[in-house]
Every structure is written in C-alpha cells, then in structure tokens.
C-alpha atoms as a PDB file:
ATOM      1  CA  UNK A   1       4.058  -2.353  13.370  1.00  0.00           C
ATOM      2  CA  UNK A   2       1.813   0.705  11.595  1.00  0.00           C
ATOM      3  CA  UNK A   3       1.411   0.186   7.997  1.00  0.00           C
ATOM      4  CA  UNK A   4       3.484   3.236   7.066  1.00  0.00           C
ATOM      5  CA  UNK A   5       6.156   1.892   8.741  1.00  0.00           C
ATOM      6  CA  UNK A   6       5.634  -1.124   7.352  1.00  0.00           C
ATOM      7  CA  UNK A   7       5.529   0.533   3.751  1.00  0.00           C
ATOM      8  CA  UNK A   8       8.632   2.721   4.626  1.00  0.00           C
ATOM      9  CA  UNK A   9      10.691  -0.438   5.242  1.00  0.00           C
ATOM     10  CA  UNK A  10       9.379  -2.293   2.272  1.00  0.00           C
ATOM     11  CA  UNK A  11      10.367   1.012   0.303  1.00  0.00           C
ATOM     12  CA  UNK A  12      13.984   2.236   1.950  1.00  0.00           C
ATOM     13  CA  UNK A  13      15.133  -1.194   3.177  1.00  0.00           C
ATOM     14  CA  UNK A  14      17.853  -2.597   0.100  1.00  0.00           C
ATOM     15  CA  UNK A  15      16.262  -6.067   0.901  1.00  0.00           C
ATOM     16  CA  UNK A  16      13.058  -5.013  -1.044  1.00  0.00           C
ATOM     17  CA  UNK A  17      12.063  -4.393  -3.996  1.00  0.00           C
ATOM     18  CA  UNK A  18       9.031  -1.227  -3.517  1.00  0.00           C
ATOM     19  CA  UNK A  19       8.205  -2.728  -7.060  1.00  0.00           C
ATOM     20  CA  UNK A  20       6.834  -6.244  -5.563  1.00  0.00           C
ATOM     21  CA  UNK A  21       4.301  -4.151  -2.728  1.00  0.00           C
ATOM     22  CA  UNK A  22       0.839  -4.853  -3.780  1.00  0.00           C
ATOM     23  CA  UNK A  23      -1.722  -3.024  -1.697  1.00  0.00           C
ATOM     24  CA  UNK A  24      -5.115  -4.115  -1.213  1.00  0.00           C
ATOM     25  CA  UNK A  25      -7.465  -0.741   0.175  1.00  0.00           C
ATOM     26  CA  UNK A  26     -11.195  -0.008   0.765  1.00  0.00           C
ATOM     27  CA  UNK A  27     -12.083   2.267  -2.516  1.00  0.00           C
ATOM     28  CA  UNK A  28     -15.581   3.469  -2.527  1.00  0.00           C
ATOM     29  CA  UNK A  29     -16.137   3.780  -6.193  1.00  0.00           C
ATOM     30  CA  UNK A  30     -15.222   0.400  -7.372  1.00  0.00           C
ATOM     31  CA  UNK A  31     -17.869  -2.267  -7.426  1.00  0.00           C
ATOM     32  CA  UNK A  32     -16.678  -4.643  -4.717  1.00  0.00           C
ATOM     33  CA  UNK A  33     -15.731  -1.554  -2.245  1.00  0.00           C
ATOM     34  CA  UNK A  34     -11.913  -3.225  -3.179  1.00  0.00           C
ATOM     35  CA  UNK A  35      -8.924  -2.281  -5.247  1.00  0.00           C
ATOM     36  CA  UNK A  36      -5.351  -2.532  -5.580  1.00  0.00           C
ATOM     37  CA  UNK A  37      -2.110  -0.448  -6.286  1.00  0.00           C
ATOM     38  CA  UNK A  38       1.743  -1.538  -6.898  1.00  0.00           C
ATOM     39  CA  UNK A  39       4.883   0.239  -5.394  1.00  0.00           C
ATOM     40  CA  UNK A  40       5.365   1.462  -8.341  1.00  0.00           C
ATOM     41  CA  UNK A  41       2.025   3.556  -8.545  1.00  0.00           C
ATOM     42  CA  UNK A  42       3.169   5.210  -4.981  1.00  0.00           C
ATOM     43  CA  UNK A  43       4.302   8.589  -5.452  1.00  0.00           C
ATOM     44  CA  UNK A  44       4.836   9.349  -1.497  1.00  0.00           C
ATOM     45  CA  UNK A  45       4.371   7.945   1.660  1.00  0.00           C
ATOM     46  CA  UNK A  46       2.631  10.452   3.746  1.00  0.00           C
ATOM     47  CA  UNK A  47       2.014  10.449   7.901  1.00  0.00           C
ATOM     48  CA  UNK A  48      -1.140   9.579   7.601  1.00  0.00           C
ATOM     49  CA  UNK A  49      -1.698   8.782   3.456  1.00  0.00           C
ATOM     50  CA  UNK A  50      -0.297   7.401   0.280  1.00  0.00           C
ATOM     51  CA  UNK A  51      -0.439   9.675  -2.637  1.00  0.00           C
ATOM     52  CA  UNK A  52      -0.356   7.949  -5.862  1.00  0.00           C
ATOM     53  CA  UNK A  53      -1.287   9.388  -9.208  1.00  0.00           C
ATOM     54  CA  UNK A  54      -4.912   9.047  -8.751  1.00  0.00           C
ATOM     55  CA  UNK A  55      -5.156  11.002  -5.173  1.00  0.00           C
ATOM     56  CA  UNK A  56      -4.480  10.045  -1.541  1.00  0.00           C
ATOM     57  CA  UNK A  57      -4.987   6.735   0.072  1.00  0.00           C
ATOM     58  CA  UNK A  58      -5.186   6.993   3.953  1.00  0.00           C
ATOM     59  CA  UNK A  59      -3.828   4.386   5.684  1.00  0.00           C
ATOM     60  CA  UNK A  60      -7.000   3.317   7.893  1.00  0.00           C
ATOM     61  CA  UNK A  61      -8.521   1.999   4.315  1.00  0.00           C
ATOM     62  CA  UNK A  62      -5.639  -0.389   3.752  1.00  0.00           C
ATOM     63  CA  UNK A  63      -7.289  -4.197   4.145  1.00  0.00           C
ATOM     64  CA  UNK A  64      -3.758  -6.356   3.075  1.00  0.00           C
ATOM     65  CA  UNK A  65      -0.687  -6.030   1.524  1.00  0.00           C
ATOM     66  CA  UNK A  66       1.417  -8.438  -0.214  1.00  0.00           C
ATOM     67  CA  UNK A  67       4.832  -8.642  -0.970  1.00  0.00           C
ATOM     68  CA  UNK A  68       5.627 -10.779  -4.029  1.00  0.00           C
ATOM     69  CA  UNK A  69       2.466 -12.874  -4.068  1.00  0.00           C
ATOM     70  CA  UNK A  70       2.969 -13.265  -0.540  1.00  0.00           C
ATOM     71  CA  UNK A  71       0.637 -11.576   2.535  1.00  0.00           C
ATOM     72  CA  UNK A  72       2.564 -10.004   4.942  1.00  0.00           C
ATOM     73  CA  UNK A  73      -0.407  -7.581   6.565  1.00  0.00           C
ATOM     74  CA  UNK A  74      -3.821  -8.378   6.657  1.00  0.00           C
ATOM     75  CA  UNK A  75      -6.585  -6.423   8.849  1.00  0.00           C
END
C-alpha cells in the first residue's frame, strides 16, 4: 500500500482516529536529519505531499509511521 493511501485510510476510515497518526520524515534542518508530526498538524493530504502548517512534506521523506504508539509503516 502507498503511504498516502495509507494516510487517507487512517484519516477517512471511522475506525481511526487521524489524531493518533504520528509521522516520522527525513527533515533536513533538524539535527538528527529526523522529525515528527501528529494528524492533527496535517492540513491536507496531497498526491504526492502533506501540507501541514510549516510547508509540504513529500511522501518519499516519510521513514515510519505509527498509529497509537504502535508502527504500522516503516521504510
């Protein structure tokens, strides 16, 4: 499954709670090349990035996500 599917289920399906997602990415301007946002920082889901309130996350920079405490995707 792509990630943005995987995020679009996690978001639409009624099973989830978006507010659970934690999403691990490569960010070049943090010390360990590593950071992480919560569903609730998403503002969109994009075809090919996240957009949150601190700019765009593509979805080839996503290492793991988690969904409450719990790793469902890892690359």
């Amino acid at each position: 499954m792509k990630i943005a599917d995987l995020l679009n289920k996690l978001k639409w399906d009624e099973k989830y709670d978006f507010s659970k997602v934690r999403i691990y990415y490569i960010s070049r301007g943090m010390v360990d090349d590593t950071d992480f946002i919560t569903g609730n920082d998403i503002k969109s889901l994009g075809k090919l990035f996240i957009e949150t309130e601190r700019g765009y996350i593509p979805y080839h920079r996503i290492i793991k996500i988690e969904y409450e405490g719990k790793k469902i995707y890892e690359r």
